[in-house]
Protein backbone atom coordinates (compact mmCIF):
# COMPACT_ATOMS: atom_id res chain seq x y z
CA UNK A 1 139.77 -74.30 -259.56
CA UNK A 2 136.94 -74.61 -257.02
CA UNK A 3 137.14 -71.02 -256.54
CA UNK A 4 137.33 -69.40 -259.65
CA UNK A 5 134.05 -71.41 -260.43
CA UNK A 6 132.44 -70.32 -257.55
CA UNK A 7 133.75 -66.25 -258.22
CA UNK A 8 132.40 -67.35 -261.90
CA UNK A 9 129.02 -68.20 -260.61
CA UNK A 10 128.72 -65.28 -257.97
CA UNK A 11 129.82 -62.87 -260.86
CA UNK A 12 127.82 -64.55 -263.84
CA UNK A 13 124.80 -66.23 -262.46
CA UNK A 14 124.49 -69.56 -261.69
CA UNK A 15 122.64 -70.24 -264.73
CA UNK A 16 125.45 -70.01 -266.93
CA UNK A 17 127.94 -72.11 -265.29
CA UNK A 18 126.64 -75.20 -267.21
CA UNK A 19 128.30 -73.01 -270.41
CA UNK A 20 131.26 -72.25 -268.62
CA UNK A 21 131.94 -76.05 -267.39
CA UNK A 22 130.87 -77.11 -270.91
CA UNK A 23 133.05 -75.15 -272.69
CA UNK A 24 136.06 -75.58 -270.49
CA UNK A 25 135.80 -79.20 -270.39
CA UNK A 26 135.84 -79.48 -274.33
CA UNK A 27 138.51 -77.06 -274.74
CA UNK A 28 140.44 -78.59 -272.04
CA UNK A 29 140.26 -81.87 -273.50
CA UNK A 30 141.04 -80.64 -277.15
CA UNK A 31 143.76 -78.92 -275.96
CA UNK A 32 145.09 -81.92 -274.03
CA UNK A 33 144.55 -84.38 -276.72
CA UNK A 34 146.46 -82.43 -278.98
CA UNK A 35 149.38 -81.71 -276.51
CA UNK A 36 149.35 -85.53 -275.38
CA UNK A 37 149.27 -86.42 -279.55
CA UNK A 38 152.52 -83.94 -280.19
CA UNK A 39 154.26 -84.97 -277.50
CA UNK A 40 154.03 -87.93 -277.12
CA UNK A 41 153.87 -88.46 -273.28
CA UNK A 42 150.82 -89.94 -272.91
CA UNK A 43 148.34 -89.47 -269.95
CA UNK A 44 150.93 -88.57 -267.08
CA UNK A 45 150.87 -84.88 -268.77
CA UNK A 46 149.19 -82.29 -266.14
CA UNK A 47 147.43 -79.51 -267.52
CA UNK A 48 146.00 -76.92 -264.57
CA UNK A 49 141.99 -76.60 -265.48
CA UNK A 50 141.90 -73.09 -264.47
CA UNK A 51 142.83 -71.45 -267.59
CA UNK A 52 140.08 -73.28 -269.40
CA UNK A 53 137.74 -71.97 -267.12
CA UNK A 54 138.63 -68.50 -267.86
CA UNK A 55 138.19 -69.41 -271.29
CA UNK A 56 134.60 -70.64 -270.57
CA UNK A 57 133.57 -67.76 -268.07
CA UNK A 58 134.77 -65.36 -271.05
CA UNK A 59 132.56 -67.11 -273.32
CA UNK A 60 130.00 -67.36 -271.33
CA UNK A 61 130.20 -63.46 -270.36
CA UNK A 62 130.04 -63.03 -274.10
CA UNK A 63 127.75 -65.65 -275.90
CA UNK A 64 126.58 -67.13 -272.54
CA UNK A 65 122.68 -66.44 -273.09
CA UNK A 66 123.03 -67.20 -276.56
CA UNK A 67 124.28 -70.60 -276.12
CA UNK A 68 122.38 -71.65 -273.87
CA UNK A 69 119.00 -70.82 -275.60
CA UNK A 70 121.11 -72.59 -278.89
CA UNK A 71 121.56 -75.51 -276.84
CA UNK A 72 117.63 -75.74 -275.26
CA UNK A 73 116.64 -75.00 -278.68
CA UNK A 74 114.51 -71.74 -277.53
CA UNK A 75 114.50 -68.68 -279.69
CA UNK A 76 116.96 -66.33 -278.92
CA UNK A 77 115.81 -63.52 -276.78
């Protein structure tokens, strides 16, 4: 996981790695709250993180700049 942040961050900019942690971390943990809610195992499921982050490095390749001037409140560019 360590490395595909860091490959994120040389390849997108270390700016937008806030979006990219952001937005893995919520989809991670909707994604896990739903699969511990159907389920029904509770918290010893394991879900690998690195998927998420290549959820949140694709967003951020897309909307990145976007969402981060959405989120400072700035005008967009």
């Amino acid at each position: 996981d360590f490395k595909l942040l860091a490959a994120l961050g040389a390849w997108l900019g270390w700016q937008l790695l806030p979006v990219v942690v952001l937005v893995a971390a919520c989809a991670g943990s909707a994604l896990g709250l739903a699969s511990m809610v159907i389920s029904g195992r509770g918290r010893d499921l394991r879900i690998p993180f690195g998927p998420f982050l290549a959820v949140g490095g694709l967003v951020a390749l897309l909307w990145g700049h976007q969402l981060t001037a959405w989120w400072l409140g700035m005008p967009l560019p």
